[in-house]
C-alpha atoms as a PDB file:
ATOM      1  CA  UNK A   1      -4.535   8.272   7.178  1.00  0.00           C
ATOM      2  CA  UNK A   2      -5.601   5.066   4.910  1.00  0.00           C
ATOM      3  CA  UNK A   3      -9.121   5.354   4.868  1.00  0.00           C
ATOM      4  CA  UNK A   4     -10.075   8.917   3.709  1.00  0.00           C
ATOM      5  CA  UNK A   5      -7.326   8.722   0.973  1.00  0.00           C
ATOM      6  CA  UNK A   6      -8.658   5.182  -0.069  1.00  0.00           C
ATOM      7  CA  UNK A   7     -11.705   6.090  -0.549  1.00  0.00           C
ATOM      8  CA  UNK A   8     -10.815   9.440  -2.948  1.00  0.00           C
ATOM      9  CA  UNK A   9      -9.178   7.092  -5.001  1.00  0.00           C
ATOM     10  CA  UNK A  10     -11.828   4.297  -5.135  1.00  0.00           C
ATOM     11  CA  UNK A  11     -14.506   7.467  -5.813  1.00  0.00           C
ATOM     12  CA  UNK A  12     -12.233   8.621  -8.622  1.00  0.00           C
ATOM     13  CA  UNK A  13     -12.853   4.804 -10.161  1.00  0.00           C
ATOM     14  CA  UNK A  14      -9.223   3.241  -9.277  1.00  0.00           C
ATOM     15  CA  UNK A  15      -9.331   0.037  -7.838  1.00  0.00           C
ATOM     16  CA  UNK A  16      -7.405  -0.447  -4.180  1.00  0.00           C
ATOM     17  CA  UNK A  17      -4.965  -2.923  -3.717  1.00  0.00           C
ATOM     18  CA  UNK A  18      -3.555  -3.466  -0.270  1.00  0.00           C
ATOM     19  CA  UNK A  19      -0.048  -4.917   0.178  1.00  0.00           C
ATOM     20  CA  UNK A  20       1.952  -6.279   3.191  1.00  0.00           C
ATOM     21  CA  UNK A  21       4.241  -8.850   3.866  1.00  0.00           C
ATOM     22  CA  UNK A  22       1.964 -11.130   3.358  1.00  0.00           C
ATOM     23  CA  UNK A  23      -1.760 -11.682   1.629  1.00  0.00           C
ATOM     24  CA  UNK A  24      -4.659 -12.675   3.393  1.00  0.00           C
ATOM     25  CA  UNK A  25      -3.675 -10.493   6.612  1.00  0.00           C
ATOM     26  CA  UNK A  26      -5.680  -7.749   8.473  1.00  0.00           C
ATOM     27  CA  UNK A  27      -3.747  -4.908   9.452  1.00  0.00           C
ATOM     28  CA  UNK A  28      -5.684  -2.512  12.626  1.00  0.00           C
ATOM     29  CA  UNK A  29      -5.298   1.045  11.997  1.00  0.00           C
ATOM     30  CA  UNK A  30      -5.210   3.634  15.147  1.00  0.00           C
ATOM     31  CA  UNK A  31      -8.544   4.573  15.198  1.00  0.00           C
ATOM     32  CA  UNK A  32     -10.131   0.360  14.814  1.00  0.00           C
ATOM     33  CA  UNK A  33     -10.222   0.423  10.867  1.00  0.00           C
ATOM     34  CA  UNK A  34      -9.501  -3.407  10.015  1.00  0.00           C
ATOM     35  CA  UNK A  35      -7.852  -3.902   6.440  1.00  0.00           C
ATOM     36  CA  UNK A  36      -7.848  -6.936   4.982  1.00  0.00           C
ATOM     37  CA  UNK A  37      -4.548  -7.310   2.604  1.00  0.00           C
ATOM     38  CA  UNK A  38      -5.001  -8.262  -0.873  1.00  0.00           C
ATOM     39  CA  UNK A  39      -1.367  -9.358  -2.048  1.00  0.00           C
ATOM     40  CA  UNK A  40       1.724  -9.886  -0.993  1.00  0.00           C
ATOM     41  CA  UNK A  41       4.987  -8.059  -1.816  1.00  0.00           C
ATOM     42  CA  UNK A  42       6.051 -10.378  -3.159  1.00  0.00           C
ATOM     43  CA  UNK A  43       2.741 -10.971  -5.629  1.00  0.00           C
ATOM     44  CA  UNK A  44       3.052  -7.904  -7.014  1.00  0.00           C
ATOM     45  CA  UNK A  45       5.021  -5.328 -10.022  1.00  0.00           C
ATOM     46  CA  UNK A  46       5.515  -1.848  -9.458  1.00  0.00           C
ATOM     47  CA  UNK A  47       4.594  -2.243 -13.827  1.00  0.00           C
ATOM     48  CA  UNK A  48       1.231  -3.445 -12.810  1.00  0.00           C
ATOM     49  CA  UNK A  49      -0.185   0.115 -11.057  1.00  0.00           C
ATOM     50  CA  UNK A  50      -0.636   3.922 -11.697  1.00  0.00           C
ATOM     51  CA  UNK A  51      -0.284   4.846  -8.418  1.00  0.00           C
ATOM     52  CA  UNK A  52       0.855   4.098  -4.737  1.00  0.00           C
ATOM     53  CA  UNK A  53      -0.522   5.460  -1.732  1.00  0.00           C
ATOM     54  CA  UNK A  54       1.526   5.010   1.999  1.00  0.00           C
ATOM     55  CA  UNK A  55      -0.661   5.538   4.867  1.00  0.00           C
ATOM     56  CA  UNK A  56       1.331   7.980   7.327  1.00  0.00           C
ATOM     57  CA  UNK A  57       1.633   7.341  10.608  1.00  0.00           C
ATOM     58  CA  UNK A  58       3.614   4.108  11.825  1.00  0.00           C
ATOM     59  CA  UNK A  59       2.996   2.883   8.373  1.00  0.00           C
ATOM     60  CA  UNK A  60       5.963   3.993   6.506  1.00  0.00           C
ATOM     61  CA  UNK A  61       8.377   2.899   9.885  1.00  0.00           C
ATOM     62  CA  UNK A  62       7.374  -0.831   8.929  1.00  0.00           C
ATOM     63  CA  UNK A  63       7.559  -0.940   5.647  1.00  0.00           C
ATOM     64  CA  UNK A  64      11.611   0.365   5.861  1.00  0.00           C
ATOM     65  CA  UNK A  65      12.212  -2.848   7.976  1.00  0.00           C
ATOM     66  CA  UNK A  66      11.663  -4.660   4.097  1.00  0.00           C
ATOM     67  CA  UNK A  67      13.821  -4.176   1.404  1.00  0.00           C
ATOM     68  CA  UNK A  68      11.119  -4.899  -0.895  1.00  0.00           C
ATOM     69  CA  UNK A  69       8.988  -2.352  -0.086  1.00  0.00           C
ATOM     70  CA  UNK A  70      11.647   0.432  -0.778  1.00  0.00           C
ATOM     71  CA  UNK A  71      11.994  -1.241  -3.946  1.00  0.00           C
ATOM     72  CA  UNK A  72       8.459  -1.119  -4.428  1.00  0.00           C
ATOM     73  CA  UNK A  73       8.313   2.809  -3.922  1.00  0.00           C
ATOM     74  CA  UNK A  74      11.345   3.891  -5.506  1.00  0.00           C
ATOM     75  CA  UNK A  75      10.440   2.497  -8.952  1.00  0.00           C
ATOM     76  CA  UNK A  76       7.135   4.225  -8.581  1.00  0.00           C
ATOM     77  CA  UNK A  77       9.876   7.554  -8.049  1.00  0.00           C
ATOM     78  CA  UNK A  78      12.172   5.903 -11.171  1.00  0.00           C
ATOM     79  CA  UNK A  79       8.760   5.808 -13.376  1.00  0.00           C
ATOM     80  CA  UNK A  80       7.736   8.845 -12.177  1.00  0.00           C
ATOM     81  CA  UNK A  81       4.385   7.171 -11.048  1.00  0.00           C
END
């Protein structure tokens, strides 16, 4: 649900940016894929990217436990990103 998506993007020439809670991190998907994360939530501007991708699965159940992150996403929705 990361990877496949990930790499469409990275093959279409965008640059991936992984963000969590905190940088430096490596989050294990379901199936073994180990992601390193690149910044913080709080290292980052919704201003600063084209695009946001959430990984389904248990993903998007984590990130509601953080304001931040809906914040994140909805001005992604707000700028029509």
């Amino acid at each position: 649900e990361y990877t496949e998506p990930a790499q469409a993007f990275k093959e279409a020439g965008h640059e991936i940016i992984t963000i969590d809670k905190q940088s430096g991190n490596e989050v294990t998907g379901k199936k073994g894929t180990i992601v390193k994360i690149d910044k913080s939530i709080d290292e980052v501007h919704p201003a600063d990217f084209d695009a946001l991708l959430i990984p389904g699965g248990f993903s998007p159940d984590l990130l509601r436990e953080d304001d931040s992150f809906g914040e994140f996403a909805k001005a992604f929705i707000q700028d029509e990103k």
